[in-house]
N, C-alpha and C. Protein backbone atom coordinates (compact mmCIF):
# COMPACT_ATOMS: atom_id res chain seq x y z
N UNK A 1 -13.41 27.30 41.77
CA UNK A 1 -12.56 27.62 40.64
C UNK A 1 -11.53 26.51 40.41
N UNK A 2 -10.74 25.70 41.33
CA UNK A 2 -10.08 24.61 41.57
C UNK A 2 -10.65 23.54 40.73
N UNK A 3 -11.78 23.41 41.10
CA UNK A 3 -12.36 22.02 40.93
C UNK A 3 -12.67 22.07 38.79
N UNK A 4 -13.01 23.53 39.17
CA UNK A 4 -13.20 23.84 37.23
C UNK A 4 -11.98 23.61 36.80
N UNK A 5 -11.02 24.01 37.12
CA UNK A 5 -9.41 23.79 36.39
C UNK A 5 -9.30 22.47 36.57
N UNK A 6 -9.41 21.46 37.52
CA UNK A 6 -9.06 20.49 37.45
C UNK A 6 -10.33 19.25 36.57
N UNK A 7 -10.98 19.85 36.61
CA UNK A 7 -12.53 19.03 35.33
C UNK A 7 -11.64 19.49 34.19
N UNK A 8 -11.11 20.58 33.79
CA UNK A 8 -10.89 20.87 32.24
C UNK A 8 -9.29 20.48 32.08
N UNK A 9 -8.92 19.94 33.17
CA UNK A 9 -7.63 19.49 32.84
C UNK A 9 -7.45 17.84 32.69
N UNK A 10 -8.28 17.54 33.13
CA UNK A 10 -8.87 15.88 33.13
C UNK A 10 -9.83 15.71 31.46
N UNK A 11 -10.54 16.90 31.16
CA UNK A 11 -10.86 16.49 29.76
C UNK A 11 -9.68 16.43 29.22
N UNK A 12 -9.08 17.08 28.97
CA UNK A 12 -7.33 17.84 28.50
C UNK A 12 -6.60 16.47 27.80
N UNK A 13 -7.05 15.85 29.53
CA UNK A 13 -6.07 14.39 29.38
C UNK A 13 -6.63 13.87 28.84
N UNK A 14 -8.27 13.29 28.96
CA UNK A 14 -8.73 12.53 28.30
C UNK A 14 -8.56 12.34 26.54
N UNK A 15 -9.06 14.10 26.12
CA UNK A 15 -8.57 13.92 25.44
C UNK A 15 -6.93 13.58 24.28
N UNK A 16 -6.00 13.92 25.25
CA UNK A 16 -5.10 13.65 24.68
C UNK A 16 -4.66 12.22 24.36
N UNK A 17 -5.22 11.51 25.83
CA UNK A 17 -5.34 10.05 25.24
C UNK A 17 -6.01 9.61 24.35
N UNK A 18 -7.44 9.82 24.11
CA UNK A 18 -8.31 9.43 22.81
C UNK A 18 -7.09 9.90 21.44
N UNK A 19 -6.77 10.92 21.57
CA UNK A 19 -5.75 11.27 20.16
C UNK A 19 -4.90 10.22 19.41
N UNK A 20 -4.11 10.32 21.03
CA UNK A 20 -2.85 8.73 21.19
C UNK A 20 -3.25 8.05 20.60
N UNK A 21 -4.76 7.51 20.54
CA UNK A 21 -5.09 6.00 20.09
C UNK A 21 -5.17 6.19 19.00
N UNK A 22 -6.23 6.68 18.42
CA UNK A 22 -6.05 7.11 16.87
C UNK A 22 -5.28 7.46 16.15
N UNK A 23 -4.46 7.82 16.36
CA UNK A 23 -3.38 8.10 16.02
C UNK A 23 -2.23 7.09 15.73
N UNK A 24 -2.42 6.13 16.50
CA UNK A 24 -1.94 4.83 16.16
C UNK A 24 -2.49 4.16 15.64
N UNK A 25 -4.14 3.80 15.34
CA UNK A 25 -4.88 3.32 14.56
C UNK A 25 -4.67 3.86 13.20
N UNK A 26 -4.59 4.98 12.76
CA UNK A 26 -4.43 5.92 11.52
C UNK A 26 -2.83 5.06 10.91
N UNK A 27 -1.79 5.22 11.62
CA UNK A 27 -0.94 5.09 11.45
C UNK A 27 -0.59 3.59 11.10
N UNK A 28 -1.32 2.65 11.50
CA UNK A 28 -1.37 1.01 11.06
C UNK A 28 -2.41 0.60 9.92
N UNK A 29 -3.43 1.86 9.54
CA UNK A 29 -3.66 1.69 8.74
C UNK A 29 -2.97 2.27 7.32
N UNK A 30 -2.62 3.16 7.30
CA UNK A 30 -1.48 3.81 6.45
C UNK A 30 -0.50 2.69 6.23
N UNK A 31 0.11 1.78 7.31
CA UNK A 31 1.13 0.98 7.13
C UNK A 31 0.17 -0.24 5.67
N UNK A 32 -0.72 -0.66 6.39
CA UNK A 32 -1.40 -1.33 5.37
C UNK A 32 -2.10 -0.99 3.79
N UNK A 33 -2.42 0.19 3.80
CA UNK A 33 -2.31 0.48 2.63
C UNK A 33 -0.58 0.64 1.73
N UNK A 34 0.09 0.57 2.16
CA UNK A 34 1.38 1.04 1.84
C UNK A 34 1.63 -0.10 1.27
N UNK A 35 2.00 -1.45 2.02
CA UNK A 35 1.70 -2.43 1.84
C UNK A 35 1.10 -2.96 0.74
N UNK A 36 -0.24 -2.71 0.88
CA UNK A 36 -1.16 -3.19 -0.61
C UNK A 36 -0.94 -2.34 -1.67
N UNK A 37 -0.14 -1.12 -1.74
CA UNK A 37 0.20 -0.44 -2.53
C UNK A 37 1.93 -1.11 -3.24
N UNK A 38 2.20 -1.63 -2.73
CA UNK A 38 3.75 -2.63 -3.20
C UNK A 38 3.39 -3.74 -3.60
N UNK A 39 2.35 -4.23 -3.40
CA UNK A 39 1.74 -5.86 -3.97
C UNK A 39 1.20 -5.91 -5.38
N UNK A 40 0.54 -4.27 -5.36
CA UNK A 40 -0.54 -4.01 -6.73
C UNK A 40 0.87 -3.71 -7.70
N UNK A 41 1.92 -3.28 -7.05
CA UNK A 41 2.98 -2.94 -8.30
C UNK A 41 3.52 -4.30 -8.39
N UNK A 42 4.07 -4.99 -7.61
CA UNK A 42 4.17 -6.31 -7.93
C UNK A 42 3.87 -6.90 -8.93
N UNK A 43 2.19 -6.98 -8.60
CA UNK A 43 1.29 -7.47 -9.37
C UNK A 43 1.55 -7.24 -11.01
N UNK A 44 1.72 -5.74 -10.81
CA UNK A 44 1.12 -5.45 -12.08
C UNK A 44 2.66 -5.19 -13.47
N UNK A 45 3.88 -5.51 -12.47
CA UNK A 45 5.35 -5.91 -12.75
C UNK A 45 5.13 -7.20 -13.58
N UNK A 46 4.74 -8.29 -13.04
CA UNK A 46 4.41 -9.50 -13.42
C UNK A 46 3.41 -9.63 -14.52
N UNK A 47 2.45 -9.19 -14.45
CA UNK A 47 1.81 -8.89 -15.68
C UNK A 47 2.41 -8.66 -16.83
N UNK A 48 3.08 -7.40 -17.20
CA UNK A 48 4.02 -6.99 -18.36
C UNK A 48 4.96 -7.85 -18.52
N UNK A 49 5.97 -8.31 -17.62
CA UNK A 49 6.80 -9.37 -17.83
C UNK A 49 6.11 -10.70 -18.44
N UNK A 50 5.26 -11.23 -17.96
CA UNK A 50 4.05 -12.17 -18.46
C UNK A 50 3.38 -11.97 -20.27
N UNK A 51 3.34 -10.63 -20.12
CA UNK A 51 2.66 -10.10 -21.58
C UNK A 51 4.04 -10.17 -22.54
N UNK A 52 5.21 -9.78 -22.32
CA UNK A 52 6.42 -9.35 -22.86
C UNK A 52 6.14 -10.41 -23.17
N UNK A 53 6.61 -11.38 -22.50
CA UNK A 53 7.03 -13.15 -23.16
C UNK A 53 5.84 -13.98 -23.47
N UNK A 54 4.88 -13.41 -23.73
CA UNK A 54 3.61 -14.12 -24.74
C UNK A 54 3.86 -13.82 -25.87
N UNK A 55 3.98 -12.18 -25.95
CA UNK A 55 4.36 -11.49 -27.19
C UNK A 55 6.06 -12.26 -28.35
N UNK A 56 6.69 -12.46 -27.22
CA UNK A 56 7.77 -13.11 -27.79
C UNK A 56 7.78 -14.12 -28.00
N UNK A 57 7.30 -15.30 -27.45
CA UNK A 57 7.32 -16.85 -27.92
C UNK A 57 5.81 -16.99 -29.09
N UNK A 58 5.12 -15.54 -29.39
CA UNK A 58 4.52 -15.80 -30.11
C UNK A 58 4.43 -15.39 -31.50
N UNK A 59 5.86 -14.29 -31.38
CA UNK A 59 6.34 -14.12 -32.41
C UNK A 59 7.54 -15.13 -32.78
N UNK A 60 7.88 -16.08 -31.91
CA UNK A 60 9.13 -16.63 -32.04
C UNK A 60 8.64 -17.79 -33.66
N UNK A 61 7.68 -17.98 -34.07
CA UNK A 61 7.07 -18.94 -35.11
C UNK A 61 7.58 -17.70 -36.41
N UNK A 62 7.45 -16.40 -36.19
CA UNK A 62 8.03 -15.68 -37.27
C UNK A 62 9.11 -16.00 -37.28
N UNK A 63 10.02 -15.58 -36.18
CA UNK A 63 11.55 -15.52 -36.54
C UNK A 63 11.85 -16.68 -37.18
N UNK A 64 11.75 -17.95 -36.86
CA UNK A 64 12.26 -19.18 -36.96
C UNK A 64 11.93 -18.90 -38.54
N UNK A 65 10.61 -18.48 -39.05
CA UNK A 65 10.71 -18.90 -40.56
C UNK A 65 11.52 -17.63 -41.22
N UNK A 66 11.67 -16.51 -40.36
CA UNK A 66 12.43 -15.73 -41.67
C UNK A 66 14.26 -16.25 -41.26
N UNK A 67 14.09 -16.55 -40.26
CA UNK A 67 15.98 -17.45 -40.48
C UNK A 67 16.16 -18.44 -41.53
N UNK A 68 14.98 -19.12 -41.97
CA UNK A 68 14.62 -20.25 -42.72
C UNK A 68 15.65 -21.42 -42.01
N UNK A 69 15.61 -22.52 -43.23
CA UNK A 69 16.43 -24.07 -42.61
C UNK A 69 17.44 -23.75 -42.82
């Protein structure tokens, strides 16, 4: 009966270590998506700012003529 409690207390552990690990694996990957999730807004910050001022230096040929000389 000893030897059974102590086999199912050694899975116990085992498994609690297998958990540990994954669990830190899970957790560094989460960090990295998080990550690539702040780059894509970045990204996509720069874009609009980029589009804004196409839009404006390409209307800027209007303004200049309705100010006239």
């Amino acid at each position: 009966m000893a030897a059974e409690a102590d086999k199912i207390s050694d899975t116990l552990t085992n498994l609690r270590v297998e958990m540990v690990s994954r669990l830190s694996k899970i957790e560094t990957k989460l960090d990295r998506v998080e990550d690539h999730e702040t780059r894509i807004r970045k990204m996509e910050r720069m874009v609009w700012i980029a589009s804004g001022a196409a839009a404006a230096l390409g209307n800027a040929d209007r303004i200049i003529s309705l100010l006239g000389p």
